[in-house]
Protein backbone atom coordinates (compact mmCIF):
# COMPACT_ATOMS: atom_id res chain seq x y z
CA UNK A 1 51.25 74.23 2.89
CA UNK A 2 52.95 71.59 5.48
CA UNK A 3 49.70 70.26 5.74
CA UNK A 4 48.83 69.65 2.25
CA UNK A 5 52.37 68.26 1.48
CA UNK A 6 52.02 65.64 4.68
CA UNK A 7 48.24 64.91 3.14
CA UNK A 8 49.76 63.79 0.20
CA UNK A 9 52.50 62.01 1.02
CA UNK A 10 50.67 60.14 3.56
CA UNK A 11 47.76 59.64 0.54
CA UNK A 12 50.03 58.28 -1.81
CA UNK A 13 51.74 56.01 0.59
CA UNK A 14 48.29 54.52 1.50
CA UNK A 15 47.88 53.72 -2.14
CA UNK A 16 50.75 52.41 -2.69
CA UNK A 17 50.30 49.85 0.55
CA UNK A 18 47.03 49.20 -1.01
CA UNK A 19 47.88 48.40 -4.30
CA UNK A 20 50.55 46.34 -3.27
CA UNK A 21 48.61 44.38 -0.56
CA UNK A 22 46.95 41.95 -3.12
CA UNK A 23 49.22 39.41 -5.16
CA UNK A 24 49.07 37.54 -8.70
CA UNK A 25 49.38 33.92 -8.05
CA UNK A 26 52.04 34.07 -10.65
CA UNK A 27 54.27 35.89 -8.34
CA UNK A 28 54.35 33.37 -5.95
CA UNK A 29 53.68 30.19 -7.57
CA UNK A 30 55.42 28.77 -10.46
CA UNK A 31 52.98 28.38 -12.86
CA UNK A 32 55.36 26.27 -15.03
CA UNK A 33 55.79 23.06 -13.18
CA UNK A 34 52.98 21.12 -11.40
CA UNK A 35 53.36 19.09 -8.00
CA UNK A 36 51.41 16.76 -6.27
CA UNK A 37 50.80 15.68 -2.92
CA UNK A 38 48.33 13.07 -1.09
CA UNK A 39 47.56 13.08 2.40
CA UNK A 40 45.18 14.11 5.11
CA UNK A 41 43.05 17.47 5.66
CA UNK A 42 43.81 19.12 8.61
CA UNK A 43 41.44 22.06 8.33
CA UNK A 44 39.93 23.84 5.66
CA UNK A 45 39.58 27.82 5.92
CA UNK A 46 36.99 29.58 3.68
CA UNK A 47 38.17 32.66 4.14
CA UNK A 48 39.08 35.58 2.31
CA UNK A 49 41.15 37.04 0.41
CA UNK A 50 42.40 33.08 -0.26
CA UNK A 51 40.90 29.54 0.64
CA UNK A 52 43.24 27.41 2.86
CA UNK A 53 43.84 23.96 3.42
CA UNK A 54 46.03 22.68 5.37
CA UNK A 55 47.11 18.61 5.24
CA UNK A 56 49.58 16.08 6.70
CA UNK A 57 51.60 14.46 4.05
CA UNK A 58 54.03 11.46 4.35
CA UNK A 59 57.67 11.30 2.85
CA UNK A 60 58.76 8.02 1.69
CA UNK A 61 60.87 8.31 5.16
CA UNK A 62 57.63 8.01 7.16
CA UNK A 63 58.36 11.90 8.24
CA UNK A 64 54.96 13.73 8.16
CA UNK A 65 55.36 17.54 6.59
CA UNK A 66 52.49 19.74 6.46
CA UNK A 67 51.19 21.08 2.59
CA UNK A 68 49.25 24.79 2.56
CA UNK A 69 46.92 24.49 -0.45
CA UNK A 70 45.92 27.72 -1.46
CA UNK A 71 43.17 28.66 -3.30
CA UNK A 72 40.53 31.27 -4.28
CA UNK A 73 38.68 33.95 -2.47
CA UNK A 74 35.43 32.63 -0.69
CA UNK A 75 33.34 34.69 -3.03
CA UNK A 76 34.75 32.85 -6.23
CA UNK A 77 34.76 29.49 -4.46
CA UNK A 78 31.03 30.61 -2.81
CA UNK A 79 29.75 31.28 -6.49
CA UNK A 80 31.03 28.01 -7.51
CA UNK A 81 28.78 26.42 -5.42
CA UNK A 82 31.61 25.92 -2.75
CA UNK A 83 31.00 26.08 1.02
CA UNK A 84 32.86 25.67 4.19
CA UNK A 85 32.28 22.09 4.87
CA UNK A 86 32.74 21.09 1.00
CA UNK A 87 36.04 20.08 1.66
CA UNK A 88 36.31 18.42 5.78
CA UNK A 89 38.86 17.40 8.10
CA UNK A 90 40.28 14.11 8.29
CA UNK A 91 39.88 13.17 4.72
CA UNK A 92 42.06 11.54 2.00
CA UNK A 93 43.17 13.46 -0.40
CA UNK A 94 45.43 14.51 -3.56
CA UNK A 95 46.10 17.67 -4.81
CA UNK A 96 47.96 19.37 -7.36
CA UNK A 97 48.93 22.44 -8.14
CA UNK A 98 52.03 25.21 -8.73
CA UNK A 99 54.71 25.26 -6.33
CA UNK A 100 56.01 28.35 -4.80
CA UNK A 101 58.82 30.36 -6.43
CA UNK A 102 60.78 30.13 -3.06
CA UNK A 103 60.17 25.76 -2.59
CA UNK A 104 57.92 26.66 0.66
CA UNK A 105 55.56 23.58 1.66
CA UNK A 106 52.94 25.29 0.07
CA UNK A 107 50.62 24.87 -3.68
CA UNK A 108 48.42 27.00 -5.35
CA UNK A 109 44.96 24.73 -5.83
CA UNK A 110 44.84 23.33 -9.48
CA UNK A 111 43.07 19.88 -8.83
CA UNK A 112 41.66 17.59 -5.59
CA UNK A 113 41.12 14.26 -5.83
CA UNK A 114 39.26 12.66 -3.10
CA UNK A 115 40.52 9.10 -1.73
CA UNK A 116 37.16 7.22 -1.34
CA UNK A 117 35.46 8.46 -4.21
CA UNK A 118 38.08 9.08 -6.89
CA UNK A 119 36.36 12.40 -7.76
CA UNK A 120 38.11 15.09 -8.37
CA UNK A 121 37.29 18.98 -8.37
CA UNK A 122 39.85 21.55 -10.65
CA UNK A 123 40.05 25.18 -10.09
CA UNK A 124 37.68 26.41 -12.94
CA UNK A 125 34.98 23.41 -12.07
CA UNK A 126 31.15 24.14 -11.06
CA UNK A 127 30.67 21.21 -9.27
CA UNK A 128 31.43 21.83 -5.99
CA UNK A 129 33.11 18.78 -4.07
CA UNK A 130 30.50 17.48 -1.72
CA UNK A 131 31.61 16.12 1.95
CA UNK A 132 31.61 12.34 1.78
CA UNK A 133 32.60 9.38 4.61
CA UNK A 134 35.90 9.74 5.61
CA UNK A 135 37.74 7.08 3.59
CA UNK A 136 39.38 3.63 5.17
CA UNK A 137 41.82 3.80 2.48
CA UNK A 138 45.15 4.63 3.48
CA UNK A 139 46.43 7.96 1.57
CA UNK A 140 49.73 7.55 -0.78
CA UNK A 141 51.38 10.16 1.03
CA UNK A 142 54.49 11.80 -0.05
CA UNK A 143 54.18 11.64 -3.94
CA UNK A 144 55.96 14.29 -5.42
CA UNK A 145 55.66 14.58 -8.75
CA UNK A 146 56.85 17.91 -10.95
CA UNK A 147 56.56 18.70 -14.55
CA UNK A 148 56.82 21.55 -16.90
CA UNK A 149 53.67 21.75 -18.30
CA UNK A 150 51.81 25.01 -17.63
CA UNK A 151 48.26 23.33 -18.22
CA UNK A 152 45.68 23.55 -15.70
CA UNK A 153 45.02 19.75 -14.07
């Protein structure tokens, strides 16, 4: 009878750890106000269970912060047509998205706008944002800006 009880308990803590593992965006990110950023990749992770990017962007000061873009699984990005080099180190770009709940440096991935080419990629897009020559251009780093609109870039 121990046993059975311990089995159980143990069972339904599993599923609980489980079922809490995996996150809505809207529980971390503030779906109600938009930021945006510009700067430089750093790396991009096509990973699972979210797509990271990580990028070096510039405060008015000059003081460089890094931004953690976070987006979809690599399956959803993958059956977009995304890959691991669609998106490569080094280049310009902007990005908008929701800011975390908490203010943390980091977005959830609404829109990218690549420097050189002024194309830009959002979240529910199938075209898939093809590597390109890093850009010349200098990045407007730093731009912040915020609003309340809840509509997808």
């Amino acid at each position: 009878m121990r046993f059975r009880l311990l089995l159980a308990v143990s069972l339904i803590l599993v599923c609980a750890t489980i079922a809490t593992s995996h996150h809505s965006f809207a529980g971390v990110y503030d779906e109600s106000r938009l930021v945006t950023v510009a700067g430089v990749v750093t790396q991009f992770k096509f990973v699972n269970p979210h797509a990271l990017m990580y990028m070096d962007v510039t405060d008015p000061s000059g003081k460089v912060a890094r931004c953690t873009i976070e987006f979809a699984g690599r399956l959803n990005l993958s059956n977009l047509g995304w890959t691991a080099d669609s998106i490569k180190s080094g280049e310009h770009v902007t990005v908008t998205g929701n800011p975390t709940h908490s203010g943390s440096d980091r977005i959830g991935f609404k829109r990218l706008v690549r420097a050189q080419t002024a194309r830009s990629f959002c979240r529910q897009d199938r075209s898939v944002p093809q590597h390109s020559k890093k850009s010349a251009a200098s990045a407007r780093c730093g731009e912040t800006k915020t609003s309340r609109s809840s509509n997808a870039a």
